[in-house]
Protein backbone atom coordinates (compact mmCIF):
# COMPACT_ATOMS: atom_id res chain seq x y z
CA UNK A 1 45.48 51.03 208.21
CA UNK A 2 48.81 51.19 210.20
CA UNK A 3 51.85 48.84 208.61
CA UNK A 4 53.20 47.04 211.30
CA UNK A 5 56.56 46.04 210.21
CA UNK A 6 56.99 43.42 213.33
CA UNK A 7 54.70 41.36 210.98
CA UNK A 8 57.40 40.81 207.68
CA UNK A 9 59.67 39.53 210.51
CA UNK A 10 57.62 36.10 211.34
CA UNK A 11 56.88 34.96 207.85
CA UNK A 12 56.99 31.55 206.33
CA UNK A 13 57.28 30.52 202.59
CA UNK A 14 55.98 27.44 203.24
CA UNK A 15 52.48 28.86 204.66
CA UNK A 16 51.86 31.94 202.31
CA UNK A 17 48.24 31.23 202.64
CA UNK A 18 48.42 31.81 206.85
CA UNK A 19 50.31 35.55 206.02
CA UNK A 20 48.69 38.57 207.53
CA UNK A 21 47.01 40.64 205.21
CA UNK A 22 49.31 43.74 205.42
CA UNK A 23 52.16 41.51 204.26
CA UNK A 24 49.92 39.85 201.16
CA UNK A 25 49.34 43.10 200.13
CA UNK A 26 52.88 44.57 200.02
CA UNK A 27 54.20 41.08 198.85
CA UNK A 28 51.31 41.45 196.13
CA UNK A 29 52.35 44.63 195.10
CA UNK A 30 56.29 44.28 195.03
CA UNK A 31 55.54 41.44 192.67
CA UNK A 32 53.20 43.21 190.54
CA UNK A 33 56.22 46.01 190.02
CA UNK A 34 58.64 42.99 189.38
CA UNK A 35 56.44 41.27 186.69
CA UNK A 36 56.26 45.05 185.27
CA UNK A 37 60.03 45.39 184.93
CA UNK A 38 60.87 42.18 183.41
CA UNK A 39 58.09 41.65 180.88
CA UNK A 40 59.24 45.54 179.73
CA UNK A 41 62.97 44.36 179.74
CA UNK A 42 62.02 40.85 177.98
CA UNK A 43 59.03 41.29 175.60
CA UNK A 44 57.49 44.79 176.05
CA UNK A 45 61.10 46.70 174.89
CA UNK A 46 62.08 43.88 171.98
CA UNK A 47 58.48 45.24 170.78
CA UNK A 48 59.19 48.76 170.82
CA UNK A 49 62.40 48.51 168.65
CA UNK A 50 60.75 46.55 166.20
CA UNK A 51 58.27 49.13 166.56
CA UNK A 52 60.60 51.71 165.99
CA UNK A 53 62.20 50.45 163.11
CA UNK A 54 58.94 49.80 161.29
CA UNK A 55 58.67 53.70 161.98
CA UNK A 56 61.99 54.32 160.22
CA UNK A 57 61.12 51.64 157.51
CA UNK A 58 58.05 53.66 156.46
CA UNK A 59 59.70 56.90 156.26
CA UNK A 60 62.51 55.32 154.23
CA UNK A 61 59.97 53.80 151.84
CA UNK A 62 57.80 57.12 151.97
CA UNK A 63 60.86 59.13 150.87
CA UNK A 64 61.50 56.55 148.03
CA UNK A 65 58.11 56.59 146.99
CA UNK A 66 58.41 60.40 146.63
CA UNK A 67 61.23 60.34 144.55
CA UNK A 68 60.19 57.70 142.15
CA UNK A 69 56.85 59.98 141.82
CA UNK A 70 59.06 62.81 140.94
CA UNK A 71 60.80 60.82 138.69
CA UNK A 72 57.71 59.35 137.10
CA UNK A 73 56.08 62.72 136.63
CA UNK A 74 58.64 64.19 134.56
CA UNK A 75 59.02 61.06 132.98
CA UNK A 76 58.11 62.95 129.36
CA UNK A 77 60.73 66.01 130.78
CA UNK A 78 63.28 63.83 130.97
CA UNK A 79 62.73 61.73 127.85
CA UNK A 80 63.00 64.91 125.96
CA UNK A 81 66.23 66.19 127.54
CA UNK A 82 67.66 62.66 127.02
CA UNK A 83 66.51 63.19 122.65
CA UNK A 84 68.23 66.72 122.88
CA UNK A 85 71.69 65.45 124.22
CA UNK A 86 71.52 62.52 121.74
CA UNK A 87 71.08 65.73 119.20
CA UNK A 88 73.81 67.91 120.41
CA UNK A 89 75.79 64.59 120.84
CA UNK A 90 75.68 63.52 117.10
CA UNK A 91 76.49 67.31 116.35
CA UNK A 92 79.37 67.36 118.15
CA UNK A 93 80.21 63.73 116.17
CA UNK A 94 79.86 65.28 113.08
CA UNK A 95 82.30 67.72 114.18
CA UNK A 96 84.78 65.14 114.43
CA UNK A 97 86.47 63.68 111.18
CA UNK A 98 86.10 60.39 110.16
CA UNK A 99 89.32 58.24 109.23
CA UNK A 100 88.67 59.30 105.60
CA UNK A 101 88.42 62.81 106.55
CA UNK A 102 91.50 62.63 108.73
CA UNK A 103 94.10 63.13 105.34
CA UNK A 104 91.73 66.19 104.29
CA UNK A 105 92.31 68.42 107.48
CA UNK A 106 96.62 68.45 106.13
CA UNK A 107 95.15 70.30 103.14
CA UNK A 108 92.98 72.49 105.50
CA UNK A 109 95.46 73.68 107.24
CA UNK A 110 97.95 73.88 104.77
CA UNK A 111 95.06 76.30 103.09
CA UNK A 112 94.50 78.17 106.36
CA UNK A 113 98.43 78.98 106.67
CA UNK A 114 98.68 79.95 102.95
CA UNK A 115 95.96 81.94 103.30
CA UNK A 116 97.32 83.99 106.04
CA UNK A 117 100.52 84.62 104.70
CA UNK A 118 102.98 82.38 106.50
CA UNK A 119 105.65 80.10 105.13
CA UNK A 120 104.91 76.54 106.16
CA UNK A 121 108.41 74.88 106.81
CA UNK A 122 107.02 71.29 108.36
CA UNK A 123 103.64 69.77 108.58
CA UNK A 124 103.99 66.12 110.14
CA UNK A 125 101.61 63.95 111.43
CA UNK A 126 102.37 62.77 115.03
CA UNK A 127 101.61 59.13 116.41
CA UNK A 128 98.29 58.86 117.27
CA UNK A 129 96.98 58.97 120.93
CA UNK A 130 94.11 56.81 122.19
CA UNK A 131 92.33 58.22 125.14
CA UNK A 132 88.84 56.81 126.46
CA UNK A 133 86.88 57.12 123.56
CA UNK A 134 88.60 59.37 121.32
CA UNK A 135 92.18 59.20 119.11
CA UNK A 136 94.01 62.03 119.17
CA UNK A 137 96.02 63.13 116.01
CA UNK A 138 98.40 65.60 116.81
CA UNK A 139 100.52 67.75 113.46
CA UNK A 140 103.51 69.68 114.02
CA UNK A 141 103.77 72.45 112.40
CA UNK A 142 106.42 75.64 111.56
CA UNK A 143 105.58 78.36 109.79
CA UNK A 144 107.03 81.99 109.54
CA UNK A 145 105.67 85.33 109.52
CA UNK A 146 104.99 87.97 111.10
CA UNK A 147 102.23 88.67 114.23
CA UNK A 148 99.06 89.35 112.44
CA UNK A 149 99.45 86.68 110.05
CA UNK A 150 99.88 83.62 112.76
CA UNK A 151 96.86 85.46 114.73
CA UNK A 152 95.16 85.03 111.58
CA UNK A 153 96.24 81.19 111.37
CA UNK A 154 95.08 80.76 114.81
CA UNK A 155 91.87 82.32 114.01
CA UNK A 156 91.76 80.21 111.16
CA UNK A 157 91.80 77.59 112.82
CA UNK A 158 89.21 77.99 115.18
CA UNK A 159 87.00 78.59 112.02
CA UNK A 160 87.58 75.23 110.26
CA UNK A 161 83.99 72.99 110.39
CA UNK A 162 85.78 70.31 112.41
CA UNK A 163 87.29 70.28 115.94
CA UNK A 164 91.47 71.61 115.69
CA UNK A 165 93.36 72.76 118.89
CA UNK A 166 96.32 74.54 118.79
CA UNK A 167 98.74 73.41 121.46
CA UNK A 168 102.77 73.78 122.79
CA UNK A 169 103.72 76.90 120.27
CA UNK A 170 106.70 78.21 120.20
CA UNK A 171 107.63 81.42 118.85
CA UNK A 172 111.40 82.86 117.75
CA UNK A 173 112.11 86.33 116.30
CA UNK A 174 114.23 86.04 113.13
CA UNK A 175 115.37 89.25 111.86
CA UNK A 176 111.71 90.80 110.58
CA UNK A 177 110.46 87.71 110.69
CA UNK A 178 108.49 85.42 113.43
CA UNK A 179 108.96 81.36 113.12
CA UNK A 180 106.72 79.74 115.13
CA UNK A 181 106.40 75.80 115.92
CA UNK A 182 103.41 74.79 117.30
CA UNK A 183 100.66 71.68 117.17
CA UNK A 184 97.26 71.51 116.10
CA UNK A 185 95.31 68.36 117.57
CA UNK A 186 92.65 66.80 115.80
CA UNK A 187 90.19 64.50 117.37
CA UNK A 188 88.07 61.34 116.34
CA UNK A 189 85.66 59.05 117.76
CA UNK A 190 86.46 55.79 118.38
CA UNK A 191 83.59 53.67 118.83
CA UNK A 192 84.11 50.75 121.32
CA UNK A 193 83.14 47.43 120.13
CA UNK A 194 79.81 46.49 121.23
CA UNK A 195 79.60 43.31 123.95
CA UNK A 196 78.25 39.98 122.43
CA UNK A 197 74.20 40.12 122.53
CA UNK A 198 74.26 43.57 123.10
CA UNK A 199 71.37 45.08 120.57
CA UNK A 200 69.55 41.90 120.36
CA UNK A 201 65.68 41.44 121.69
């Protein structure tokens, strides 16, 4: 069938019914491609990013479902690690003196210098410093001798059951003789006070 285009020139809108049949069909069809485009642009694309994001939804709670699976399966893994670092935690505590251990470490280090040789001169306790959960004690020391004797205080040292760091030495050649100044740090754990309710069932 031949479109005769003389036809779309002699239409009415008021007589749609009395249109040739060419033009029904074309008019048909170009509103066919219109209802198309706007129920795409006003219901059939809203529904295809809702779509979309239920897609990305899933995956999100897919990957979270994964990872609390994990978690859950090692469950009895991870219990255990948590008991061994409350072990090597409370070893390391014990490390630490106590505030009526604190007077004690003077006469262990007094005995470790003694012991190697040296001349104490000065052993003073410092202010003490409060970091996040620890006090600091720093001692100043000075103490002559010669080399392998304050190696073997610093050695010492580093043997005594509870934590001491050397720190800031300072070492001057008097005749035979070395004087060195230098201070040990000792550390304790300062429990923080606990919040009110906090232990109760």
């Amino acid at each position: 069938m031949k479109l005769n285009l003389q036809q779309f020139n002699d239409i009415d809108f008021e007589n749609i019914g009395g249109w040739p049949v060419q033009v029904k069909v074309v008019f048909a069809a170009v509103m066919g491609v219109l209802v198309l485009i706007f129920g795409y642009l006003f219901f059939l694309s809203s529904a295809l990013e809702q779509y979309s994001a239920a897609q990305n939804k899933e995956a999100d709670l897919r990957n979270d479902y994964k990872f609390k699976y994990t978690l859950a399966s090692n469950l009895d893994v991870y219990r255990q690690q948590l008991n061994d670092m409350e072990v090597q935690f409370n070893t390391l505590l014990r490390m630490l003196p106590s505030q009526n251990e604190m007077p004690s470490l003077l006469d262990d280090l007094t005995f470790v210098a003694t012991n190697a040789g040296l001349q104490i001169h000065s052993l003073d306790w410092q202010p003490q410093l409060n970091r996040d959960f620890y006090g600091e004690f720093p001692i100043n020391m000075t103490v002559t001798g010669d080399y392998h004797q304050l190696g073997k205080l610093v050695s010492g040292v580093a043997q005594l059951p509870r934590i001491v760091s050397l720190h800031d030495f300072v070492i001057e050649k008097s005749d035979d003789k070395l004087t060195m100044e230098i201070q040990a740090r000792a550390y304790r754990f300062i429990e923080q006070p606990k919040l009110k309710g906090q232990g109760k069932k």
